[in-house]
Protein backbone atom coordinates (compact mmCIF):
# COMPACT_ATOMS: atom_id res chain seq x y z
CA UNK A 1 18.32 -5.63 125.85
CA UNK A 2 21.55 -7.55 124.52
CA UNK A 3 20.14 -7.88 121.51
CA UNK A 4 19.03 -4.76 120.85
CA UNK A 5 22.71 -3.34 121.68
CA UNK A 6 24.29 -5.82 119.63
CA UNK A 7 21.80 -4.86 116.90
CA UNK A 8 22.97 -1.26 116.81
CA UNK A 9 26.57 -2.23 116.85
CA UNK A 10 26.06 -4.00 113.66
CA UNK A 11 23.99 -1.24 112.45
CA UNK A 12 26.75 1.25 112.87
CA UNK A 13 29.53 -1.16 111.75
CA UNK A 14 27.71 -1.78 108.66
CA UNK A 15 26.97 1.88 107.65
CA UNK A 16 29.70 2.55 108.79
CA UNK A 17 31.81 0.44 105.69
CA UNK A 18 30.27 1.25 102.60
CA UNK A 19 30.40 -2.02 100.22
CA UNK A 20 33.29 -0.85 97.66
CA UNK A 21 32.32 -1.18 93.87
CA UNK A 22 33.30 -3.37 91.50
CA UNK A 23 36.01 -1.76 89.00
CA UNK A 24 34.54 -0.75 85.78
CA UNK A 25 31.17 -0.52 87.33
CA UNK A 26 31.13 3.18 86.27
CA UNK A 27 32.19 2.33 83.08
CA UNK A 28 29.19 0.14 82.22
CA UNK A 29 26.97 2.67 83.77
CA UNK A 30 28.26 5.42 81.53
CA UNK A 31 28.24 3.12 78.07
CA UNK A 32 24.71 1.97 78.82
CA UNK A 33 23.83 5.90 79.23
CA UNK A 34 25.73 6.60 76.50
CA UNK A 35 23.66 3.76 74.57
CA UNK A 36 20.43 4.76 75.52
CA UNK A 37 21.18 8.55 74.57
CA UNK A 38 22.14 7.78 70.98
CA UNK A 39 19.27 5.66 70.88
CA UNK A 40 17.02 8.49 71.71
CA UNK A 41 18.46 11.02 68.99
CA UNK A 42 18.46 8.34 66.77
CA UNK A 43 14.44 7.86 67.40
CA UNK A 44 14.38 11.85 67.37
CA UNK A 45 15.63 11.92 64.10
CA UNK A 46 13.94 9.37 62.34
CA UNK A 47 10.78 11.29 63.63
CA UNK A 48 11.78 14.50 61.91
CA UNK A 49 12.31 12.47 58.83
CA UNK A 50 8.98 11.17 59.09
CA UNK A 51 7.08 14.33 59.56
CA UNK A 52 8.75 16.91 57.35
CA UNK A 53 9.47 16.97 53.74
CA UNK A 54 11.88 17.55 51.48
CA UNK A 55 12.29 18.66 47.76
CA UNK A 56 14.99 17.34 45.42
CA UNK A 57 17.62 19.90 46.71
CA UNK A 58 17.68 19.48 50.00
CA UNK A 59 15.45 22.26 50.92
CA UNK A 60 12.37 21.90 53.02
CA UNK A 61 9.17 21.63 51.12
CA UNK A 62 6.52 23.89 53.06
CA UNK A 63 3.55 22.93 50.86
């Protein structure tokens, strides 16, 4: 039964004390978001490219 009540102690020490973050952890986390995010419009785009087309003015071509 020791254990067990030593066990919980520890349990409720260690929630308790949240484990602090690195600095600049945020930072990464937002620049990798950022990152993936400009890699998705980027894909977006070069989709539309693909599928529509245009005439020599810069207008869409609907035929």
């Amino acid at each position: 039964m020791a254990v067990w009540f030593e066990l919980c102690k520890l349990m409720r020490w260690l929630l308790r004390r949240p484990a602090p973050l690195p600095q600049g952890i945020g930072q990464r986390y937002q620049a990798a978001e950022q990152a993936e995010a400009q890699r998705r419009l980027l894909d977006q785009a070069e989709g539309l490219r693909r599928t529509q087309r245009y005439s020599g003015n810069g207008t869409r071509d609907h035929g």
